[in-house]
Protein backbone atom coordinates (compact mmCIF):
# COMPACT_ATOMS: atom_id res chain seq x y z
CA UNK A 1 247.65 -2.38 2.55
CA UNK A 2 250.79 -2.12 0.58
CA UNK A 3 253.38 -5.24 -0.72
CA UNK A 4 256.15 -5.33 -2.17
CA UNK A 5 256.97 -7.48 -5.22
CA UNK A 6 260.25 -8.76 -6.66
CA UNK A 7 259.66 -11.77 -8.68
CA UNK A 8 258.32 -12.04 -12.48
CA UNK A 9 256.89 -15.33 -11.39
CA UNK A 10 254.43 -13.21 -8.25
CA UNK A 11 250.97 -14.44 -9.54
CA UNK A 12 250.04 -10.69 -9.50
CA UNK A 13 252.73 -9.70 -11.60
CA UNK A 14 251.60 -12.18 -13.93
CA UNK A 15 248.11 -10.93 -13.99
CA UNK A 16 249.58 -7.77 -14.94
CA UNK A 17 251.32 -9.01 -18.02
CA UNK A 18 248.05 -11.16 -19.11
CA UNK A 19 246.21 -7.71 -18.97
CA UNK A 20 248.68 -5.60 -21.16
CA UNK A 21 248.42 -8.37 -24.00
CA UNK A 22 247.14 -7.39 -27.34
CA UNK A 23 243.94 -8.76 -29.93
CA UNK A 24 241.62 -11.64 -28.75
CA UNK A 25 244.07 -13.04 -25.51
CA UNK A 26 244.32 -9.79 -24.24
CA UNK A 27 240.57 -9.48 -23.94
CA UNK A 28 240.06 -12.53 -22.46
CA UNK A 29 242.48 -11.82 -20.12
CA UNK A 30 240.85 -8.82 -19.21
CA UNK A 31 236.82 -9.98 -18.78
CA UNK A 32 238.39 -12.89 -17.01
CA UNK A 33 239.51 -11.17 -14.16
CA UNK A 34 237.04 -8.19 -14.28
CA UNK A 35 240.49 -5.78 -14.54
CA UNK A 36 242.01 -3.73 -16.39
CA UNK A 37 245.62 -1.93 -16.15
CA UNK A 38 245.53 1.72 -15.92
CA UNK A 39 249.26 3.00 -17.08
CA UNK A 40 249.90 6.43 -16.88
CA UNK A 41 249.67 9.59 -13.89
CA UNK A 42 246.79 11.20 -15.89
CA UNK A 43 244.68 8.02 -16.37
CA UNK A 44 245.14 6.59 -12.84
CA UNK A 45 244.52 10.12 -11.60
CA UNK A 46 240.84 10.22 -13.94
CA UNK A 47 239.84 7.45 -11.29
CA UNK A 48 241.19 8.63 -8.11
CA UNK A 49 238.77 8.06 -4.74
CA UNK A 50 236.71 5.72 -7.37
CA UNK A 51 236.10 2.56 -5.11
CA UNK A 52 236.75 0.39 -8.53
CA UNK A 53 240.53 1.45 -8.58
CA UNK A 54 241.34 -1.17 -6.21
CA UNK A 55 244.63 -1.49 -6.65
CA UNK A 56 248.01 0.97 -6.83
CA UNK A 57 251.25 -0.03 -8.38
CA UNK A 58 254.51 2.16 -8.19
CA UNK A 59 257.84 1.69 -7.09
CA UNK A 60 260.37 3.78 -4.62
CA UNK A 61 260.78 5.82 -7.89
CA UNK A 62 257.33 6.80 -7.94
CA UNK A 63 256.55 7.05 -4.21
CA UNK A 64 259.71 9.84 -4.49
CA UNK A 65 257.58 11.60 -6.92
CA UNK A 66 255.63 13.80 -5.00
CA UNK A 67 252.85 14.15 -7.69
CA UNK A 68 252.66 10.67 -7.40
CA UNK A 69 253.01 10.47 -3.33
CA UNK A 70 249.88 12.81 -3.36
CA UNK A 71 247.96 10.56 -6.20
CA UNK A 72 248.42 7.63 -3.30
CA UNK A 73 247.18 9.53 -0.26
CA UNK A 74 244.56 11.05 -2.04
CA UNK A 75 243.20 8.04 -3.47
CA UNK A 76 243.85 5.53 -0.27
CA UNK A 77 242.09 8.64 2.21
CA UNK A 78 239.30 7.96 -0.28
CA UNK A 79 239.21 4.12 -0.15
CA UNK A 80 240.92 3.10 2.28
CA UNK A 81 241.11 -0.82 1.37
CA UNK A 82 243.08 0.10 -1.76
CA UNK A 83 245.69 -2.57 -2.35
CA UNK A 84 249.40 -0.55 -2.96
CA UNK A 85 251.92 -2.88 -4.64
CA UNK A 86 255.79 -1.34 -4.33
CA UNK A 87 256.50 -3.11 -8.11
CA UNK A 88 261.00 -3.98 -8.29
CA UNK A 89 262.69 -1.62 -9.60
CA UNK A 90 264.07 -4.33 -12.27
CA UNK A 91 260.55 -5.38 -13.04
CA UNK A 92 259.33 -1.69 -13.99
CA UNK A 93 260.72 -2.19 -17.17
CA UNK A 94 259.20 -5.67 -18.06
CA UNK A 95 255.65 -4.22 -17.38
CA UNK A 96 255.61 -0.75 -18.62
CA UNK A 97 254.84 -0.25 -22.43
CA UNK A 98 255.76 3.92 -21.38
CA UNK A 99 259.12 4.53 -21.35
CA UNK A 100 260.31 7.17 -18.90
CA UNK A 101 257.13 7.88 -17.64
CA UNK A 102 256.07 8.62 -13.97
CA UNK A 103 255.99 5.03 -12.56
CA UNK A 104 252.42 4.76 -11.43
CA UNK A 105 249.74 2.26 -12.44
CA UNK A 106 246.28 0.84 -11.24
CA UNK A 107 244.06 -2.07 -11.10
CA UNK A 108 240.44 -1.25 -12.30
CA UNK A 109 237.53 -3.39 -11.80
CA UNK A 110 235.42 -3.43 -14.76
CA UNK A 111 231.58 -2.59 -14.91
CA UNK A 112 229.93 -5.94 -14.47
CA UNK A 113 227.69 -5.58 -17.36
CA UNK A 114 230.40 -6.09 -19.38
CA UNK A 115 230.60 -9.57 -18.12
CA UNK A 116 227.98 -10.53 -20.77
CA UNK A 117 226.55 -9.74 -23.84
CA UNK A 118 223.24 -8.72 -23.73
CA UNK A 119 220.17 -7.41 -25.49
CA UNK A 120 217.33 -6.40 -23.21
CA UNK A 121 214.80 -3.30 -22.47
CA UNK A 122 217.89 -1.93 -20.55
CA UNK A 123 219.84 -1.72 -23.37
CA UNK A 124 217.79 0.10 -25.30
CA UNK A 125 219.57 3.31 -26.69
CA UNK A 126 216.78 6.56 -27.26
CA UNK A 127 219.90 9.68 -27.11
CA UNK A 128 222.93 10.25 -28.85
CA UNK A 129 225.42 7.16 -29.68
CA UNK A 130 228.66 7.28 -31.53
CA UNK A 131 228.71 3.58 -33.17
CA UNK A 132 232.06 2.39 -33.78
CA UNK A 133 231.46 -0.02 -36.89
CA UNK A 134 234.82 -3.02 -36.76
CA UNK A 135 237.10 -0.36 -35.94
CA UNK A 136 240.86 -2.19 -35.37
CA UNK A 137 243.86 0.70 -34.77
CA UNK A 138 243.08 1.03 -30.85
CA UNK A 139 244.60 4.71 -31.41
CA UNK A 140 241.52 5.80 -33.37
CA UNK A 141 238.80 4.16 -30.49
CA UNK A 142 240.34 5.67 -28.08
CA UNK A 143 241.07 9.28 -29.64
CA UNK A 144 237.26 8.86 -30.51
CA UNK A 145 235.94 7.59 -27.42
CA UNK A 146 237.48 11.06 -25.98
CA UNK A 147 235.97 12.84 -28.90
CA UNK A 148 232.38 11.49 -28.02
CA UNK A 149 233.26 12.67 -24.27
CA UNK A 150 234.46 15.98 -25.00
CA UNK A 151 231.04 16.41 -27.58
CA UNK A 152 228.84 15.32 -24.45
CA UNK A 153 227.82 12.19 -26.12
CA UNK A 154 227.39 9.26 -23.27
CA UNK A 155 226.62 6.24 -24.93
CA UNK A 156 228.95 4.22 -27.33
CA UNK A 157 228.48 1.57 -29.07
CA UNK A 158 231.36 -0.98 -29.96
CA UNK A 159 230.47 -3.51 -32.76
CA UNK A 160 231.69 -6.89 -32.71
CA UNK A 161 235.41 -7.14 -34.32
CA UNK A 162 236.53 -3.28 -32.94
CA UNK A 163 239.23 -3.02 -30.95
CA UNK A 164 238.73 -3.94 -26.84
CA UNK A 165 237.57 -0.49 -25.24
CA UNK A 166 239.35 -1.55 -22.19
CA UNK A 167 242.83 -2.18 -23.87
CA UNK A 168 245.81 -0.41 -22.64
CA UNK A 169 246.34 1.10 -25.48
CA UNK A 170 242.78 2.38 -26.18
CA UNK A 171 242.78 3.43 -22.64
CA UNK A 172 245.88 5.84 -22.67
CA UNK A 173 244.55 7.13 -25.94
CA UNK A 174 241.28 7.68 -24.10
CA UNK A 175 242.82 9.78 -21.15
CA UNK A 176 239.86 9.24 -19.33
CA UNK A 177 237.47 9.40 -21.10
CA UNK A 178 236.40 5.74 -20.37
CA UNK A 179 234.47 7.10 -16.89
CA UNK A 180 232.33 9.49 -18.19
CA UNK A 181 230.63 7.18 -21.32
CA UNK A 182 228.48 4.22 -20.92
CA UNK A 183 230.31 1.75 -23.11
CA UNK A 184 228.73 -1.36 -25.16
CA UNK A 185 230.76 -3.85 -26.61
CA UNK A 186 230.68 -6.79 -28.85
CA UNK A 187 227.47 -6.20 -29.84
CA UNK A 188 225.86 -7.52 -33.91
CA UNK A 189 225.06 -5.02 -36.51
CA UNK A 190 221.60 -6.49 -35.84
CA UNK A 191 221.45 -5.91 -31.95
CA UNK A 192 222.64 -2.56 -33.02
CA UNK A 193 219.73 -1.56 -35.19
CA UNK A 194 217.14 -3.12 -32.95
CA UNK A 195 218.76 -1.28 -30.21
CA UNK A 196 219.17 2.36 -31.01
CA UNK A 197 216.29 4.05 -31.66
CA UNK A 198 217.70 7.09 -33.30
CA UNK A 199 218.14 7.98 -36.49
CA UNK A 200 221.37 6.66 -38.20
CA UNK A 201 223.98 8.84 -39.99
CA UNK A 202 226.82 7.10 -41.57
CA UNK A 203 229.70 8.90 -42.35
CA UNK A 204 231.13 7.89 -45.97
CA UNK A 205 233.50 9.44 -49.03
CA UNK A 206 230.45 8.45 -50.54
CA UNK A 207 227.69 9.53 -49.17
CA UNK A 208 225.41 11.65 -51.46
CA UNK A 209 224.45 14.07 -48.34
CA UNK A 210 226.74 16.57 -47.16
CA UNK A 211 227.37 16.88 -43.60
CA UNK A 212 227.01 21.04 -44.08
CA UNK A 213 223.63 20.39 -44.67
CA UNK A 214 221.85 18.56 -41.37
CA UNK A 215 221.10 21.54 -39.48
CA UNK A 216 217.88 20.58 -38.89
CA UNK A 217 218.27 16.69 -38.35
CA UNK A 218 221.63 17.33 -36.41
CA UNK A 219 219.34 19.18 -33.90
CA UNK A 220 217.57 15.96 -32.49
CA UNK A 221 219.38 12.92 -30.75
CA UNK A 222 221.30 10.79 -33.06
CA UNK A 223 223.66 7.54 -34.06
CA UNK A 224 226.89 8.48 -35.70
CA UNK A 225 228.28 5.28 -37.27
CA UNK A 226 232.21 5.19 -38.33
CA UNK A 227 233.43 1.91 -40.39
CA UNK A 228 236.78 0.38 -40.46
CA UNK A 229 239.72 1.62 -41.64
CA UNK A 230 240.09 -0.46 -44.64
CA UNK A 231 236.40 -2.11 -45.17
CA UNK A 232 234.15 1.12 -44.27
CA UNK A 233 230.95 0.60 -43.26
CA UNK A 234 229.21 -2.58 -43.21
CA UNK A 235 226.22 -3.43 -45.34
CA UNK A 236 223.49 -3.91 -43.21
CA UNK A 237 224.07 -0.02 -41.80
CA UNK A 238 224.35 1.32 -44.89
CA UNK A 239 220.84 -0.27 -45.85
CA UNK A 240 219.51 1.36 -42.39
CA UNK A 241 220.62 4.44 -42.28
CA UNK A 242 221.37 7.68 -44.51
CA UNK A 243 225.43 8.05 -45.91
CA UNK A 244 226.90 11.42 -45.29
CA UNK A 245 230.23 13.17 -46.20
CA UNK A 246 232.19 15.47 -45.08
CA UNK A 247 233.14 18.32 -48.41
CA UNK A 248 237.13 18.37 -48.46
CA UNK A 249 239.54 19.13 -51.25
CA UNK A 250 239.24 17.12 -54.37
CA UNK A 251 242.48 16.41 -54.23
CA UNK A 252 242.08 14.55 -50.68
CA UNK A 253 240.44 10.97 -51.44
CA UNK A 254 239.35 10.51 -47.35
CA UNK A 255 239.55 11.55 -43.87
CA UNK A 256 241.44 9.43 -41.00
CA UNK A 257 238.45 7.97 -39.44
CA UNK A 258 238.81 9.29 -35.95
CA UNK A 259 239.36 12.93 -37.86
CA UNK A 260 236.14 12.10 -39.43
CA UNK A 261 234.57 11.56 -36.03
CA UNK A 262 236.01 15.05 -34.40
CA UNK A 263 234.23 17.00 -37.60
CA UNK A 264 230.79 15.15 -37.87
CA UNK A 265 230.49 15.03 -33.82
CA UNK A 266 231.48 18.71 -33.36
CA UNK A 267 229.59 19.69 -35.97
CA UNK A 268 226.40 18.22 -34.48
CA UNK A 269 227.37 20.34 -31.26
CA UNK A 270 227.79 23.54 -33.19
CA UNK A 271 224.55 23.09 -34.98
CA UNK A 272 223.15 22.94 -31.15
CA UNK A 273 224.69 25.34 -30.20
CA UNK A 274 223.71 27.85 -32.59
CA UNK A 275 220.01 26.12 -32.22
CA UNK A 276 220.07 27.02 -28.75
CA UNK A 277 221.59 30.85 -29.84
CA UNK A 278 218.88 31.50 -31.58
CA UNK A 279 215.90 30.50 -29.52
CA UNK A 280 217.47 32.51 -26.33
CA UNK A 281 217.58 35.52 -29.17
């Protein structure tokens, strides 16, 4: 099915601008309607012939991009009840926050358990969970949310005052990322510790353990926890579980914290790796 709109004051079009708002209204927005907007070829194309991109948005721009052409046939052959919207030409502008870009973008239903917070048997976490601890820049969650992908980590774990996972802005830094993790959000330092089962490793300037030196705990399932830029970690996780730095120059007071993320999480994969070296040897 494919429309065309023209007007700023099309009720879709407005549901489009709700979505790309920033902080608490943008979220709203967003678990309002169940959608999200997906800007961008290479994150529209992570969900291609996924049922829960129900929607296309380009323009005659776009459609004459034949990367783009392709990304539409592919996807509609796929699900064939996928909404295409031919956006103005004019109104491109006013919605995209890309400039230049490919003019593609997609509606994307969101999992319904993020419809509510809960706590339950079902979310009970027993593998490997990155915790993101009040975390605000939405660069850093989403350059670590593709960190814990790219490190095979599935679950994360979104504390209450972090920045929406489904923002726009989290979701281009994702790239994608988004579909391969199972994502928890909102939840209390307290649901957290009930929650997760594993053991707890903070990472801190601070921390009186060095991350060089977890070989052996690294090697079983654990919770990475990253604080907030400016505060850190919160209290009640640093009484829970054990601080841990990473060794850097003396000169260098701290890490950007979705740096800090890359090192500790790859570090746990090379300390697996080698695990797994060794055994087969």
């Amino acid at each position: 099915m494919s429309d065309f709109i023209s007007s700023r004051d099309n009720p879709l079009f407005k549901e489009l601008r709700a979505l790309q708002a920033t902080g608490s209204k943008g979220q709203k927005a967003r678990l309002s309607s169940g959608r999200v907007l997906l800007e961008g070829i290479h994150i529209v194309q992570a969900w291609v012939s996924d049922p829960a991109l129900g929607v296309l948005i380009t323009s005659d721009i776009g459609m004459a991009n034949p990367e783009i052409d392709a990304l539409v046939r592919q996807h509609c052959a796929t699900c064939p009840d996928t909404r295409v919207i031919h956006l103005d030409i004019g109104l491109w502008s006013e919605l995209s926050e890309l400039a230049n870009a490919p003019q593609i973008a997609g509606l994307l239903s969101l999992p319904d358990s993020l419809a509510q917070i809960k706590s339950s048997n079902q979310d009970v976490i027993t593998g490997d969970v990155l915790v993101l601890d009040r975390i605000q820049d939405a660069g850093n969650v989403g350059a670590m949310l593709r960190t814990a992908a790219a490190a095979g980590f599935v679950d994360v774990v979104a504390m209450s005052g972090c920045a929406h996972l489904w923002s726009s802005k989290v979701l281009r830094a994702g790239m994608g990322a988004h579909r391969t993790l199972r994502l928890h959000e909102g939840w209390s330092t307290e649901q957290a510790i009930e929650c997760i089962t594993v053991p707890f490793y903070l990472a801190s300037a601070h921390g009186e353990t060095s991350l060089y030196a977890l070989d052996q705990q690294l090697s079983q399932p654990v919770a990475w926890v990253f604080g907030s830029e400016g505060q850190g970690i919160s209290h009640a996780f640093l009484m829970h579980g054990k601080a841990v730095s990473i060794p850097m120059h003396s000169e260098v007071e701290s890490l950007n914290v979705a740096t800090a993320a890359a090192v500790c999480l790859f570090e746990t994969v090379r300390v697996r790796s080698s695990s797994k070296a060794i055994k087969k040897s």
